[in-house]
C-alpha atoms as a PDB file:
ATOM      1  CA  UNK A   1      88.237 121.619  97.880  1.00  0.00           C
ATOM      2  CA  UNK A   2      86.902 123.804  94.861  1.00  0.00           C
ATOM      3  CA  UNK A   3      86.757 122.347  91.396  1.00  0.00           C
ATOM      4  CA  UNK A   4      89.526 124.951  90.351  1.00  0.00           C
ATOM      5  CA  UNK A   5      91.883 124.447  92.730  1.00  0.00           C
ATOM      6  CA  UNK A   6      91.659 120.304  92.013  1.00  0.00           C
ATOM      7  CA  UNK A   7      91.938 120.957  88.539  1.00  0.00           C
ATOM      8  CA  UNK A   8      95.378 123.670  88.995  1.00  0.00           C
ATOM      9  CA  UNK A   9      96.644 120.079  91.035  1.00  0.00           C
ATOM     10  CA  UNK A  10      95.496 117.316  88.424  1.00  0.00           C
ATOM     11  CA  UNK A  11      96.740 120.066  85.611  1.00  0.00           C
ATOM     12  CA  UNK A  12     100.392 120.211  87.522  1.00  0.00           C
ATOM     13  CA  UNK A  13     100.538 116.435  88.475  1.00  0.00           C
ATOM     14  CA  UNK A  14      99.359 115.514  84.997  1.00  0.00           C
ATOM     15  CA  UNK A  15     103.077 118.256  83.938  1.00  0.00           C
ATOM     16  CA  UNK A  16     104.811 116.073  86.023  1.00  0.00           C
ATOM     17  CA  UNK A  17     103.869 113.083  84.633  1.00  0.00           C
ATOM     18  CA  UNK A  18     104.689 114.052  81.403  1.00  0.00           C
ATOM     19  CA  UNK A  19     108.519 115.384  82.572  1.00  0.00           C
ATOM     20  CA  UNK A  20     109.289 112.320  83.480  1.00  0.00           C
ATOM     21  CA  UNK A  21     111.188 109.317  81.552  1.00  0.00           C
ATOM     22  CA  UNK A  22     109.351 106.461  81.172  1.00  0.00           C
ATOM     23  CA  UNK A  23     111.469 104.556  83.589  1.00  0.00           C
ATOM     24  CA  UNK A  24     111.066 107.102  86.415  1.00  0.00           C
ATOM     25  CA  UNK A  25     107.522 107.098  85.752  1.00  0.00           C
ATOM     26  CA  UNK A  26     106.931 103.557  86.510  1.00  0.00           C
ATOM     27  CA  UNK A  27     108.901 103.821  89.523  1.00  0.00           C
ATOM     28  CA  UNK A  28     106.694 107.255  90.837  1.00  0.00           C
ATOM     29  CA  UNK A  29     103.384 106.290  89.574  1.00  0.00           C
ATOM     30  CA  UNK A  30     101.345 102.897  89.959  1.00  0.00           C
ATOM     31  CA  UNK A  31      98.108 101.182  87.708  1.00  0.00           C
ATOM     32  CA  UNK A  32      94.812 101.114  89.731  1.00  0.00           C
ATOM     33  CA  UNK A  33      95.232  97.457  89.374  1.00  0.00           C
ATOM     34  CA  UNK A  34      98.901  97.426  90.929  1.00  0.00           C
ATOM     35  CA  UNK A  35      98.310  99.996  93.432  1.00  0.00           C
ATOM     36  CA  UNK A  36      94.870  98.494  95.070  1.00  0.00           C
ATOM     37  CA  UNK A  37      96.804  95.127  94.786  1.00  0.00           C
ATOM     38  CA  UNK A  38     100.000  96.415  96.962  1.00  0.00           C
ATOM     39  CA  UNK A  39      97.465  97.543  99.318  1.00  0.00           C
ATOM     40  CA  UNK A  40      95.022  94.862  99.599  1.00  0.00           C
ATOM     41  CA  UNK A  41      91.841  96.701  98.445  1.00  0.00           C
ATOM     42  CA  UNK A  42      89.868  96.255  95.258  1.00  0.00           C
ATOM     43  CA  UNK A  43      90.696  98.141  92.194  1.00  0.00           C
ATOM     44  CA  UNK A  44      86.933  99.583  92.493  1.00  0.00           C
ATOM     45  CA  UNK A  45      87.610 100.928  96.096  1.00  0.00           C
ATOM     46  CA  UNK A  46      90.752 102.977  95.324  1.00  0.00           C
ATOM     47  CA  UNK A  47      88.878 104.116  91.664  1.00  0.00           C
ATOM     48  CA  UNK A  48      86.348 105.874  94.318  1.00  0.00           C
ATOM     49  CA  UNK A  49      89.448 106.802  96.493  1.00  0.00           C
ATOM     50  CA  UNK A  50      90.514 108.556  93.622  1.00  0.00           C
ATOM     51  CA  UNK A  51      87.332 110.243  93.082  1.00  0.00           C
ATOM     52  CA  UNK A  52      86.623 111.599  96.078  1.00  0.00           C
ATOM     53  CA  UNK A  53      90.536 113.454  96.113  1.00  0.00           C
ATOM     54  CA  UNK A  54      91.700 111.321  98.455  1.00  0.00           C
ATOM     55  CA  UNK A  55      94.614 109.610  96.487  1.00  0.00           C
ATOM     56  CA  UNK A  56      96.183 111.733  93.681  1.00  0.00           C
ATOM     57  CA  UNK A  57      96.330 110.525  90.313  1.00  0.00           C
ATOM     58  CA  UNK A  58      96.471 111.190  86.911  1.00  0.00           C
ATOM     59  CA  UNK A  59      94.341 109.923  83.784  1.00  0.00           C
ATOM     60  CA  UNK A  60      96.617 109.047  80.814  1.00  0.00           C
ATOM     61  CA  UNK A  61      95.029 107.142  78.115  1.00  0.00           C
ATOM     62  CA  UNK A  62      91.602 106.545  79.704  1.00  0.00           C
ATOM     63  CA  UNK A  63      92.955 105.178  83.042  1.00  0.00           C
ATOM     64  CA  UNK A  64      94.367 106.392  86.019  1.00  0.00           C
ATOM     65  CA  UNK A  65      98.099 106.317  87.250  1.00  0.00           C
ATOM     66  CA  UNK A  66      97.956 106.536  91.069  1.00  0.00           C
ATOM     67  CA  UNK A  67     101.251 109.077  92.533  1.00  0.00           C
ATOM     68  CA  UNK A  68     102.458 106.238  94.366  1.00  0.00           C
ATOM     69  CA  UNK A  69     104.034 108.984  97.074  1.00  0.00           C
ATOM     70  CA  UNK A  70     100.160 110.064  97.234  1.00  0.00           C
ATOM     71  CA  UNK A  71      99.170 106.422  97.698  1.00  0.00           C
ATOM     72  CA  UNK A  72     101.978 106.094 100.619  1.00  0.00           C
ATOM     73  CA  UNK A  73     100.748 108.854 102.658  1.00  0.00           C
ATOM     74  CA  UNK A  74      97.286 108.148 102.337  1.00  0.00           C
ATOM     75  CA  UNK A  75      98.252 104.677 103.483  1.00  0.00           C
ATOM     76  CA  UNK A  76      99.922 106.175 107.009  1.00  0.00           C
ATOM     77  CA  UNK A  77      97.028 108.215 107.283  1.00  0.00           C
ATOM     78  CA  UNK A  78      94.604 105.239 107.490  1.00  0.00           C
ATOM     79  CA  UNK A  79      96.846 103.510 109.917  1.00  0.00           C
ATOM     80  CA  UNK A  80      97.010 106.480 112.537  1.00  0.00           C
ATOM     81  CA  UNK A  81     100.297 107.550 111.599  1.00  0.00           C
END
């Protein structure tokens, strides 16, 4: 994937992040630290998970809010599904 076209996605999941309420926001997006926790892996792993495009996510504040929906379908990926 080009640099552009991942930062036209980052720049439209980054819009969405900001549309939402804060409650709704908690509920569609996940800390590193709580998303590599629900999945078993270490926050380190799903930082480079991140990096390499594999997981969207967004960086508010100087750390990274996984798209837990992102996080889901990577998940059924892994397992064959």
């Amino acid at each position: 994937m080009t640099s552009e076209i991942l930062m036209m996605r980052n720049k439209s999941l980054v819009d969405h992040y900001l549309r939402l309420d804060p409650v709704e926001r908690r509920r569609t997006f996940l800390s590193t630290r709580d998303a590599a926790r629900s999945i078993g892996v270490a926050q380190r792993t799903l930082q480079n998970w991140i990096m390499e495009g594999k997981i969207d996510a967004v960086r508010v504040g100087g750390r990274y809010m996984v798209l837990a929906e992102s996080l889901e379908q990577f998940i059924r990926l892994a397992d064959g599904g």
